[in-house]
Protein backbone atom coordinates (compact mmCIF):
# COMPACT_ATOMS: atom_id res chain seq x y z
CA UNK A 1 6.21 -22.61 -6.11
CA UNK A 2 2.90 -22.50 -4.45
CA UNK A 3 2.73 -21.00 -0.59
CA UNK A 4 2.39 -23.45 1.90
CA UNK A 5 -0.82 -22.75 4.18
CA UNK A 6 -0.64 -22.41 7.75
CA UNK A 7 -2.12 -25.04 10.26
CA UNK A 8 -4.94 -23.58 12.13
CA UNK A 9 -4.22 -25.77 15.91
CA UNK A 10 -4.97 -24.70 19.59
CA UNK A 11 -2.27 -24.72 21.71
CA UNK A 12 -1.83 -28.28 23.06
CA UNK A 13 -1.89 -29.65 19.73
CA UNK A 14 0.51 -27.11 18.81
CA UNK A 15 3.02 -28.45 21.72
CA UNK A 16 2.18 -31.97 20.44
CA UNK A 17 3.18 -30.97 16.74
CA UNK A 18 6.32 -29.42 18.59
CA UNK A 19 7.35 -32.61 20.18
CA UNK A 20 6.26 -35.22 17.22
CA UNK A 21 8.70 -33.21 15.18
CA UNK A 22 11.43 -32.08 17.29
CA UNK A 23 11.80 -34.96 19.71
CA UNK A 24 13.23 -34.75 23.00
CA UNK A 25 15.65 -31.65 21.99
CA UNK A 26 13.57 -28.95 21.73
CA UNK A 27 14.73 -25.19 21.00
CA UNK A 28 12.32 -22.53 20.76
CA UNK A 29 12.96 -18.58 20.44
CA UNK A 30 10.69 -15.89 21.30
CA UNK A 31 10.71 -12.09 20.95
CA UNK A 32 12.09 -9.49 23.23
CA UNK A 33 9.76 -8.20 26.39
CA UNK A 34 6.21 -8.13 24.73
CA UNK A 35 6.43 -10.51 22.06
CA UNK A 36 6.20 -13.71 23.63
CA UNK A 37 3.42 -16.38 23.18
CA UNK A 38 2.73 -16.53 26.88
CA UNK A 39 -0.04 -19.25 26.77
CA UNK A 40 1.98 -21.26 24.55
CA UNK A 41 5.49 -21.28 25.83
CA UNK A 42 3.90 -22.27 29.74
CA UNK A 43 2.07 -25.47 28.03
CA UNK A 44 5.13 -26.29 26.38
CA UNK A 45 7.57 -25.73 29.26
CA UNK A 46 5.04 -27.77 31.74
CA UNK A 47 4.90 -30.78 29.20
CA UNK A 48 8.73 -30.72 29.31
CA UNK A 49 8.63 -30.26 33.13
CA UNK A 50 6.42 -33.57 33.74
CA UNK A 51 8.82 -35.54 31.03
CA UNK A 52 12.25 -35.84 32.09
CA UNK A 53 12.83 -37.52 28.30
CA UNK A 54 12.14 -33.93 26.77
CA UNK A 55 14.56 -31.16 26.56
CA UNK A 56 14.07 -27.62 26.72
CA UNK A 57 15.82 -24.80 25.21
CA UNK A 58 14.59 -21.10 25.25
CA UNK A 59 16.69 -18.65 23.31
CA UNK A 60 14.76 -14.83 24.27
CA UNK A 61 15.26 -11.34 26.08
CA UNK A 62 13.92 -9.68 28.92
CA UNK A 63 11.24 -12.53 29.91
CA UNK A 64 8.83 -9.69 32.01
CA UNK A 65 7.58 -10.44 35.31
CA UNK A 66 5.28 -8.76 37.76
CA UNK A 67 6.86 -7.05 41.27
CA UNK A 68 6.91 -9.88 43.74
CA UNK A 69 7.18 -9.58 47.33
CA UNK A 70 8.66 -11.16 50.42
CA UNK A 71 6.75 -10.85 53.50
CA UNK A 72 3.34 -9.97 54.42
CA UNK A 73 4.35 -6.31 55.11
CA UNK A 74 5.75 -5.76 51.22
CA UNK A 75 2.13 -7.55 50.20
CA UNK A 76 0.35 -4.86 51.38
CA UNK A 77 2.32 -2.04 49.96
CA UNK A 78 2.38 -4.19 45.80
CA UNK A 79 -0.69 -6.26 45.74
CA UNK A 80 -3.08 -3.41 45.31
CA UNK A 81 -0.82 -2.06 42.45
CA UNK A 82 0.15 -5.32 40.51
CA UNK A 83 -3.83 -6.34 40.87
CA UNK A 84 -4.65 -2.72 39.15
CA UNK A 85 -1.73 -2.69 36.80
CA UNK A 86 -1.72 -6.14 35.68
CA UNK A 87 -5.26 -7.75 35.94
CA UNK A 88 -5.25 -10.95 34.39
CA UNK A 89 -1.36 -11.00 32.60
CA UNK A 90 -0.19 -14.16 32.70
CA UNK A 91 3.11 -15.03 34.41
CA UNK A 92 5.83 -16.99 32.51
CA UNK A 93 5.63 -20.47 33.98
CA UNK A 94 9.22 -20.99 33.88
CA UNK A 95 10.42 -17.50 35.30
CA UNK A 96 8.15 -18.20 37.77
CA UNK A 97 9.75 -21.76 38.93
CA UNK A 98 13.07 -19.78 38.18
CA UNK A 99 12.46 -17.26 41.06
CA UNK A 100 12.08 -20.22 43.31
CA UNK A 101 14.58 -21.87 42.40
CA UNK A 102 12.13 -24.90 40.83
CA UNK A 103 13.22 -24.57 37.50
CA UNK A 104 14.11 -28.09 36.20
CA UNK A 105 17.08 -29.72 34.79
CA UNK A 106 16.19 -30.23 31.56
CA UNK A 107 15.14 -26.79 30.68
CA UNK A 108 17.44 -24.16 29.65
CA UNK A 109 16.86 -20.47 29.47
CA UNK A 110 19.28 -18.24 27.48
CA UNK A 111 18.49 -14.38 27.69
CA UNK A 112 20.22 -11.64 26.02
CA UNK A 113 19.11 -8.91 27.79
CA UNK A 114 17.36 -8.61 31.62
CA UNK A 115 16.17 -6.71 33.95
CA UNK A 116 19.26 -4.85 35.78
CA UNK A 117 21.02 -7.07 38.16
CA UNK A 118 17.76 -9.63 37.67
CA UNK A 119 20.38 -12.78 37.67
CA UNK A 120 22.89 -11.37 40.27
CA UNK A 121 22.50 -14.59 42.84
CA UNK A 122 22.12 -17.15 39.99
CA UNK A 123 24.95 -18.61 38.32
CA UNK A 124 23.35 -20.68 36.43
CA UNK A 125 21.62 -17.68 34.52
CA UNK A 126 24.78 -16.07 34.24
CA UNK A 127 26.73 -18.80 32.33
CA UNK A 128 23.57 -19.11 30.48
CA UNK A 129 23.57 -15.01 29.58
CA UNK A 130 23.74 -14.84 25.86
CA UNK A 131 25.97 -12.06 25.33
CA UNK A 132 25.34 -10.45 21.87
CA UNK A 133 24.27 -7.71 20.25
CA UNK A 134 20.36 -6.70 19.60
CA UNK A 135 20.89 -6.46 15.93
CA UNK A 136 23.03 -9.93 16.11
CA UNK A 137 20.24 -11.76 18.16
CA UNK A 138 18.96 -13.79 15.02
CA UNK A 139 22.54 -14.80 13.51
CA UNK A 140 23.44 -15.74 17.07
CA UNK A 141 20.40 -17.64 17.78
CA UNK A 142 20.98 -19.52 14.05
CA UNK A 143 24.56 -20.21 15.40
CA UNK A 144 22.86 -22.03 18.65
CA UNK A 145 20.76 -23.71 15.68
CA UNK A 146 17.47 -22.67 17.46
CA UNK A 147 14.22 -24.45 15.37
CA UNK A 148 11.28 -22.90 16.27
CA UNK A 149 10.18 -19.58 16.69
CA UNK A 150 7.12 -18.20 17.97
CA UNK A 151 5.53 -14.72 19.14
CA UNK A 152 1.99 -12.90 19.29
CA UNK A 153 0.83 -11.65 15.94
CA UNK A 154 -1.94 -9.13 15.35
CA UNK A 155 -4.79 -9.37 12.78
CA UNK A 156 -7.20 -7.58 10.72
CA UNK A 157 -9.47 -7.89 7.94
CA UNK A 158 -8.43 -6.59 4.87
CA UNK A 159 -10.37 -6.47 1.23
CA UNK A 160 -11.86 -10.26 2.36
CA UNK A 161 -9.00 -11.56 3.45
CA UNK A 162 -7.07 -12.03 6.95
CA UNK A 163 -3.74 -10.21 7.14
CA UNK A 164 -1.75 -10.26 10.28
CA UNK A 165 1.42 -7.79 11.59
CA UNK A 166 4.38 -8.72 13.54
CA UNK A 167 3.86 -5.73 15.64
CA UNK A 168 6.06 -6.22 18.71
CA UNK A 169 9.96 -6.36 17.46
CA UNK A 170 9.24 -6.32 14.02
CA UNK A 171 12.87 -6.04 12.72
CA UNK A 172 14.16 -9.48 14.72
CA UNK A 173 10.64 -11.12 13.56
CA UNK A 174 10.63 -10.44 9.38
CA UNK A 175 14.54 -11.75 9.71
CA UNK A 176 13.99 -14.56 11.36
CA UNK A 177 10.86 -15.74 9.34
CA UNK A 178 12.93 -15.09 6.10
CA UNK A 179 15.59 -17.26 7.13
CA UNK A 180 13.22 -19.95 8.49
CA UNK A 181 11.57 -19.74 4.91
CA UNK A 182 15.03 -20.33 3.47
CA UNK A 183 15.66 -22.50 5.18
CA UNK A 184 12.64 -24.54 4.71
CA UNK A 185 13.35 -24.09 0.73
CA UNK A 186 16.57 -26.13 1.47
CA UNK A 187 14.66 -29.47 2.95
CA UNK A 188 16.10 -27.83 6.64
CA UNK A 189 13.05 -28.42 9.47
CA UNK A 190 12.21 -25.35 11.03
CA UNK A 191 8.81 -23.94 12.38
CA UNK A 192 6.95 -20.33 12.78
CA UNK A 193 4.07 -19.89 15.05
CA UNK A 194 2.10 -17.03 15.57
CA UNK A 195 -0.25 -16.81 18.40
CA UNK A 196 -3.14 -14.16 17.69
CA UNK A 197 -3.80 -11.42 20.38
CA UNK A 198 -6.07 -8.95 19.50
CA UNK A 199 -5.05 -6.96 22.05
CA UNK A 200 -1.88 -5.98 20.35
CA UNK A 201 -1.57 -3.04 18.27
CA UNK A 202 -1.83 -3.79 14.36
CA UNK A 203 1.76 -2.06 12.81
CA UNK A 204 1.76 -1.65 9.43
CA UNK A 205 4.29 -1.38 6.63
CA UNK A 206 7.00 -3.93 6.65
CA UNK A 207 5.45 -5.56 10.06
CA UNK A 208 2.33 -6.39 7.58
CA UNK A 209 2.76 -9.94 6.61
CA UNK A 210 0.23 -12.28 4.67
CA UNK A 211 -0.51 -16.23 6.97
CA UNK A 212 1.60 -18.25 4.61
CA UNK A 213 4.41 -16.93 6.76
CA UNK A 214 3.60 -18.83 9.23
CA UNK A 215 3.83 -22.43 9.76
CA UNK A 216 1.00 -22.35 12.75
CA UNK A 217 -1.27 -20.23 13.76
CA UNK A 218 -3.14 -20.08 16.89
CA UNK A 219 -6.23 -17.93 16.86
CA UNK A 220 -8.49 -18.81 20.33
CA UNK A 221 -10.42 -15.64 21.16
CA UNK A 222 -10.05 -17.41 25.03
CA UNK A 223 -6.13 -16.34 24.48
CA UNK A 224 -6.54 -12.38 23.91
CA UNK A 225 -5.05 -11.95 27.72
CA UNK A 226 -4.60 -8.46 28.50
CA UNK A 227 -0.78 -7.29 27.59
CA UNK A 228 2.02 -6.50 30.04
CA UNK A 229 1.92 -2.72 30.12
CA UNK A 230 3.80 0.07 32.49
CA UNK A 231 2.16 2.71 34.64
CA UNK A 232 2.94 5.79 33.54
CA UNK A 233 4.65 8.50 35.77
CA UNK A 234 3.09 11.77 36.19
CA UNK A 235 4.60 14.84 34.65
CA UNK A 236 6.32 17.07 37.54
CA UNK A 237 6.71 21.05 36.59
CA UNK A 238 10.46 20.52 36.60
CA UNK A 239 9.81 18.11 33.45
CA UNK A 240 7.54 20.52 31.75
CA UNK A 241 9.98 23.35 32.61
CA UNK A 242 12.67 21.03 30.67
CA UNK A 243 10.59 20.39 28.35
CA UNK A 244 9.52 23.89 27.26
CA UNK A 245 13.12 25.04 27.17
CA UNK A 246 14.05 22.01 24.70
CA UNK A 247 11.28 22.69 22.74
CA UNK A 248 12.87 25.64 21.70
CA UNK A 249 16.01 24.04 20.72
CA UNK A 250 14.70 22.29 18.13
CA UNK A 251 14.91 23.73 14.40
CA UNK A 252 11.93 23.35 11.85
CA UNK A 253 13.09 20.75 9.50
CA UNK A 254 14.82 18.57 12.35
CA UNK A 255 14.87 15.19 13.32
CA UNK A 256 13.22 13.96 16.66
CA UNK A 257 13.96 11.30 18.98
CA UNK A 258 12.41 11.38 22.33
CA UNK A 259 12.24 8.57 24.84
CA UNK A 260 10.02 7.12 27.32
CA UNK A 261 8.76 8.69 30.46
CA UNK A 262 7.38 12.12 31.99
CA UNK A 263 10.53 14.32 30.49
CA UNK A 264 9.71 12.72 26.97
CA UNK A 265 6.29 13.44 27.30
CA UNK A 266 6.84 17.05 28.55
CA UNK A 267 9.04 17.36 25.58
CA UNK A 268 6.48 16.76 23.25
CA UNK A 269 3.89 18.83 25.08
CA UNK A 270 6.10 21.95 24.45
CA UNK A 271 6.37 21.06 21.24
CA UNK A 272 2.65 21.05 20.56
CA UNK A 273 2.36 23.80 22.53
CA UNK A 274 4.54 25.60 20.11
CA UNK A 275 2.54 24.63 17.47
CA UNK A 276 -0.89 24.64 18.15
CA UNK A 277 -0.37 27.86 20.48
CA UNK A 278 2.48 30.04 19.23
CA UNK A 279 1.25 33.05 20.35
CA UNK A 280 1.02 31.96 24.38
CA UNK A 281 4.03 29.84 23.69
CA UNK A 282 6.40 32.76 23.08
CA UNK A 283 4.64 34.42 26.26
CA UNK A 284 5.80 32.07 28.29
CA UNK A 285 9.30 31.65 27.00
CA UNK A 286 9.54 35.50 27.70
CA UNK A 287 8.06 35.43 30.97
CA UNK A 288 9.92 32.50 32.29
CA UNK A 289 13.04 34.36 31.45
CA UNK A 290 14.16 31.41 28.78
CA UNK A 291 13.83 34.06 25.68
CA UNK A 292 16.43 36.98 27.64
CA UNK A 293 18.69 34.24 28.72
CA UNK A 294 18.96 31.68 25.55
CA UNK A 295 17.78 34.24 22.69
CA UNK A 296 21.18 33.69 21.19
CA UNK A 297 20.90 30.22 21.54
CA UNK A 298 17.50 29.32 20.44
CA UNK A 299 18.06 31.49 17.54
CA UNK A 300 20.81 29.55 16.55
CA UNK A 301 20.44 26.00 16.85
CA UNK A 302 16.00 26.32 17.34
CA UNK A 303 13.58 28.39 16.86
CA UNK A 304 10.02 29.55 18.05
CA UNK A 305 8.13 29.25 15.21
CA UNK A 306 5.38 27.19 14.13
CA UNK A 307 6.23 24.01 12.05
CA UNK A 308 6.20 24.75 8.33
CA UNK A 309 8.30 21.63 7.44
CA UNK A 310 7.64 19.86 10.11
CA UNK A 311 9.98 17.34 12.01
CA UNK A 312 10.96 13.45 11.36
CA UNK A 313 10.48 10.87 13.91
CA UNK A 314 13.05 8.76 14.67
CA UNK A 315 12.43 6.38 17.73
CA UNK A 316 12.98 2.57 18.97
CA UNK A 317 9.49 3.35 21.04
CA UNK A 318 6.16 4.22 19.10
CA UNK A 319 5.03 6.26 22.53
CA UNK A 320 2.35 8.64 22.90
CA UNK A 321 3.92 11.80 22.73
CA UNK A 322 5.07 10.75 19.28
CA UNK A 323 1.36 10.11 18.45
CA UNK A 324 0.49 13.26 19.49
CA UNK A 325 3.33 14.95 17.63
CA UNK A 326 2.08 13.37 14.24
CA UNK A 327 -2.33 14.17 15.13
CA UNK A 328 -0.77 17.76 16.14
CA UNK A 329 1.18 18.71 12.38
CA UNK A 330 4.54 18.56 14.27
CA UNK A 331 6.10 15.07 12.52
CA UNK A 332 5.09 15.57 8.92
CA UNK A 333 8.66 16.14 7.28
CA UNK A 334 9.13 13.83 4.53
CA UNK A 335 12.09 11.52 4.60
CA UNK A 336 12.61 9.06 1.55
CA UNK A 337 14.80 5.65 1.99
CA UNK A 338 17.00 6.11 -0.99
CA UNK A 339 20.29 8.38 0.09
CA UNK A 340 20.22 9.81 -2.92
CA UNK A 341 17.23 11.52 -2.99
CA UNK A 342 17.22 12.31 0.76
CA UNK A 343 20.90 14.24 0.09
CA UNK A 344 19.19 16.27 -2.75
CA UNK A 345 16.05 17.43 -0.66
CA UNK A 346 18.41 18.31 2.10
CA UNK A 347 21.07 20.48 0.04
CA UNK A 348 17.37 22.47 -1.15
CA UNK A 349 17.38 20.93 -5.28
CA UNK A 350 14.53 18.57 -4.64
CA UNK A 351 11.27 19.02 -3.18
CA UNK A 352 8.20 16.74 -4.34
CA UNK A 353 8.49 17.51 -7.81
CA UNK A 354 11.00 15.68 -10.08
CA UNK A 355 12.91 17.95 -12.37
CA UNK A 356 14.89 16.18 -15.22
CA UNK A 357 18.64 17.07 -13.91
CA UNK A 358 17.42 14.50 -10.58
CA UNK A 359 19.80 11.74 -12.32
CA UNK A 360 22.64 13.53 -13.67
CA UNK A 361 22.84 15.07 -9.66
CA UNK A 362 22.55 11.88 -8.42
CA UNK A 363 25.58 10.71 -10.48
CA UNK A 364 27.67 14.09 -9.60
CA UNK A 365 27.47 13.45 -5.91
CA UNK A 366 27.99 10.11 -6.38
CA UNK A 367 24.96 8.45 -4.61
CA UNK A 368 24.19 7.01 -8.21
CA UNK A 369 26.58 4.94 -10.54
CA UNK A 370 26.79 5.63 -14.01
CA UNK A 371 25.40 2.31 -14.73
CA UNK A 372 22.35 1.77 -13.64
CA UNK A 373 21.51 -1.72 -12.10
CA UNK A 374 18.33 -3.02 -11.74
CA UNK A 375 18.54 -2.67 -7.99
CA UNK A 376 19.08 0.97 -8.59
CA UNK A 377 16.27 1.08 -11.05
CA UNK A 378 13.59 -0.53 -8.55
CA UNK A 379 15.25 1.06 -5.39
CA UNK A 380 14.18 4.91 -7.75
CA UNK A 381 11.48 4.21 -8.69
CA UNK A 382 9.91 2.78 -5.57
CA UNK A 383 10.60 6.59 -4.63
CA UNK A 384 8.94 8.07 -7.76
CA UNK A 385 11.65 8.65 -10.03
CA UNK A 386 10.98 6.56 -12.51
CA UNK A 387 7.53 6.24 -13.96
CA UNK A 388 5.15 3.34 -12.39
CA UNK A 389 5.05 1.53 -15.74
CA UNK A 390 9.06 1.75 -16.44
CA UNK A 391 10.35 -1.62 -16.28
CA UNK A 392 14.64 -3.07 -16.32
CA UNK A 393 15.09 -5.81 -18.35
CA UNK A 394 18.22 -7.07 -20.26
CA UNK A 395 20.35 -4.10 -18.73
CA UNK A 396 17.76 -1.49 -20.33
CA UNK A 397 14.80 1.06 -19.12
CA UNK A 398 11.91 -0.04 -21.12
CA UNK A 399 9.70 3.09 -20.89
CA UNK A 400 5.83 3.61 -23.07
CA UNK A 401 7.39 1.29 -25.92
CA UNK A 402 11.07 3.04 -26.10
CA UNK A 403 14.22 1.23 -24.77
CA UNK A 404 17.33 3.19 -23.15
CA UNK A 405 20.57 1.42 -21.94
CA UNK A 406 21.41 1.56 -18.44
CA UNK A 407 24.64 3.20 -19.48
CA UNK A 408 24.14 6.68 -17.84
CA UNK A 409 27.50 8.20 -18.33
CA UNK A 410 26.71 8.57 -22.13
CA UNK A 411 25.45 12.28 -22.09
CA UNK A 412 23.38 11.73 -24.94
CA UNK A 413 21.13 8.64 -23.37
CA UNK A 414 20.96 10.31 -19.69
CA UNK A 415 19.63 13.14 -21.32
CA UNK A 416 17.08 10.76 -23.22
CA UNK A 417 15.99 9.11 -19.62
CA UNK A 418 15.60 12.05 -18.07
CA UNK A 419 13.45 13.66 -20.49
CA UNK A 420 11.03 10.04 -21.40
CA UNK A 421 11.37 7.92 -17.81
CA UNK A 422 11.03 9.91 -14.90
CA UNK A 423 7.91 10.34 -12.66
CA UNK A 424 6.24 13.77 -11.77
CA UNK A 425 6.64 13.67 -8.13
CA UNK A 426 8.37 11.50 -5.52
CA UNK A 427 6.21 9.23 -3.65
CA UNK A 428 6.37 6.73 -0.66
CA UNK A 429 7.66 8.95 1.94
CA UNK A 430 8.16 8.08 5.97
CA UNK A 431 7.22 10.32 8.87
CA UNK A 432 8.56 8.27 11.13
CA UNK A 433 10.69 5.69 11.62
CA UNK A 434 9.86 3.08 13.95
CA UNK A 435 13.32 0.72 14.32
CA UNK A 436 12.22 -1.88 16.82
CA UNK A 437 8.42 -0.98 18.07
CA UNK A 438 8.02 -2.05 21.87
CA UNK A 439 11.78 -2.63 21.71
CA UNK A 440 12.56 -0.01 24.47
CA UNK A 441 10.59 -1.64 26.55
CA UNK A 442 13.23 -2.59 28.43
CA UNK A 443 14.14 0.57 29.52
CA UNK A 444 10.75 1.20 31.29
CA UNK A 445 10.92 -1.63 32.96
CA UNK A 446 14.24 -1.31 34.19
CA UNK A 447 13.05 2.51 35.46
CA UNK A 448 9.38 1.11 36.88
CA UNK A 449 11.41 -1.59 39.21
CA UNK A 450 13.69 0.84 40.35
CA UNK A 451 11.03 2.99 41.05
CA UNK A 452 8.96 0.36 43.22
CA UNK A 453 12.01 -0.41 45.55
CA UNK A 454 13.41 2.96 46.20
CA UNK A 455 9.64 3.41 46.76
CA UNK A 456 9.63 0.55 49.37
CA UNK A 457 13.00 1.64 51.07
CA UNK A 458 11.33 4.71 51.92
CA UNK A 459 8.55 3.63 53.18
CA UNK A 460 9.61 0.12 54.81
CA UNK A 461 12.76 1.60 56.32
CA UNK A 462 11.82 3.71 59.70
CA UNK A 463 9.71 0.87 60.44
CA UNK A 464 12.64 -2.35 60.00
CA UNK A 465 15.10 0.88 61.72
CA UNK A 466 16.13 -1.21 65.46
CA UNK A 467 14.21 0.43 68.50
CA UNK A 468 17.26 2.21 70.56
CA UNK A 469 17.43 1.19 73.85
């Protein structure tokens, strides 16, 4: 079946294709924090505002909103930092008539995550709450049967054509575009949109997806607003102090999985520092005292040394101090997605070349089963251990004009596959693995607003104290 191209409309005509469609019940889901089509949700949720006929249902998380104050005296402690930190973001139209209590009748707003005690004096929002989990959010939006989806896209140019990447929550995107497709298939209306904003980092691997995904797709270089984004805090000694003795703690060959703020960054600055500067790095492990007091320890569970092997990154955030950690030779272990092949690399019998006993190991740990389906086949060789030009078909490995059955518990015919079939060396390693880019957003913010009001306590508080008399 030939792929459906995308309609190339601006936004209003997008909102009128919304309505023409969709009628006066209209339910439309958008990514966590980041991901939303700003620009398109506000001309959406103002046409439903002016038409009492029109209905309104948002199904998202953690709509993002900009420090507001409350009297002239909170103005002049946050304007001068919103107006450097978030020059020109636009504000969600309807969180905006939500703060003021504005929001209209016919428009509905179910979140599934927000801001820390963001809802506390709205009931409304509260019976609203969508309580579910992260990796649930698409079945549970599906249940609600939500219609549309939209979110900000990236794009590039690649070998003369345009390809564009999910970027922000890539995992909740790809699922919920495969179902719409499905769906689709089955004669059941549903509609993707991606809004382009070049301003949003281009991820690659499975967050690389061709336009035929898409149903719509707005691309108005007038719409590249700048992107919501979180001052960063400044390292304090005590965090680099942390972070040096962590740094030790962690063994060659480990697994990494840092998170956002000063101590994270610290963390990987040791780290580095390790690295790049061994020789001053053990200096100052010795004459901050950390080498006589945790010697045991570090020599234990960490170690001093540089990185031969290297770490893997495992994070929900793809933050600086990880980038750093991969430009700097610290993330560079190799980690492959088949369990199989991951348990033999770890127990020492595989490194990148494949010797012939890879199978018959497989099968004697049990990660393989002595009959090989083709999702086994495809899932090996995607890895490397099968040759490139191997094929399944009809329940046998068709390998340069010879045919083996799949039946690898007959000695004789493993021994065959192993000696004709297999690759030379495993291939399509990760790094690092990225589960929900821009995900932990949340957690910033949460950690920037608390920051701002214990920040205006202090300040506002011996002036609002009562004059004795």
């Amino acid at each position: 079946m030939e792929n459906k191209q995308p309609l190339y409309l601006d936004v209003e005509q997008t909102v009128d294709h919304i309505i023409e469609n969709y009628g006066n019940d209209i339910k439309i889901g958008m990514p966590l924090g980041l991901g939303k089509p700003v620009p398109l949700i506000n001309a959406l949720y103002q046409r439903v505002k002016k038409d009492p006929a029109l209905n309104l249902t948002i199904y998202t998380a953690l709509s993002l909103e900009k420090p507001v104050w409350h009297n002239d005296l909170e103005r002049r402690f946050l304007e001068p930092v919103v107006n450097r930190a978030w020059e020109g973001v636009p504000d969600l139209d309807y969180l905006v008539d939500l703060r003021k209590g504005d929001l209209p009748g016919n428009v509905t707003i179910r979140e599934l995550f927000c801001k820390a005690g963001a809802y506390r004096n709205d009931p409304i929002m509260q019976q609203n709450f969508m309580s579910t989990n992260y990796t649930h959010t698409v079945r549970d939006c599906d249940a609600y049967q939500n219609d549309i989806f939209a979110q900000i896209i990236a794009k590039k140019d690649k070998d003369g054509d345009t390809i564009y990447s999910t970027s922000c929550n890539a995992d909740t995107a790809l699922e919920t575009l495969g179902k719409f497709r499905r769906y689709n298939q089955k004669g059941i209306k549903k509609l993707s949109i991606g809004m382009v904003n070049t301003n949003l980092p281009f991820m690659h691997g499975d967050a690389e997806v061709p336009a035929d995904l898409y149903d719509i797709i707005i691309d108005d270089p007038d719409l590249n607003y700048p992107l919501f984004q979180t001052p960063r805090q400044p390292v304090s000694v005590a965090d680099y102090m942390i972070g040096l003795h962590v740094s030790s703690l962690i063994k060659d060959g480990g697994t990494l999985q840092i998170g956002i703020g000063a101590l994270g960054d610290a963390i990987a600055y040791g780290l580095n520092l390790r690295n790049k500067q061994n020789e001053a790095y053990r200096k100052l492990l010795d004459q901050s005292g950390i080498s006589a007091t945790y010697g045991d320890l570090i020599n234990k569970v960490g170690g001093t040394d540089t990185f031969e092997e290297g770490l893997y990154g495992s994070t929900e955030m793809l933050v600086d101090g990880f980038l750093q950690l991969y430009k700097g030779g610290v993330i560079k272990r190799k980690v492959y997605h088949h369990a199989g092949v991951q348990r033999l690399i770890n127990e020492g019998k595989l490194k990148d070349q494949i010797p012939p006993e890879t199978l018959a190991w497989m099968i004697e740990q049990e990660t393989l089963h002595p009959y090989l389906t083709r999702k086994d086949f495809e899932a090996l060789q995607h890895v490397g251990v099968f040759k490139a030009e191997a094929v399944y078909a009809n329940g046998e490995i068709v390998c340069d004009g010879r045919r083996f059955s799949a039946l690898l518990a007959d000695t004789e015919n493993l021994k065959a596959i192993s000696e004709n079939c297999l690759g030379s060396a495993l291939k399509n390693a990760g790094r690092t693995s990225v589960s929900s880019p821009l995900c932990h957003l949340l957690q910033v913010y949460r950690f920037l607003s608390r920051q701002l009001i214990l920040f205006i306590r202090r300040v506002l508080s011996p002036l609002l104290s009562p004059v004795p008399t």
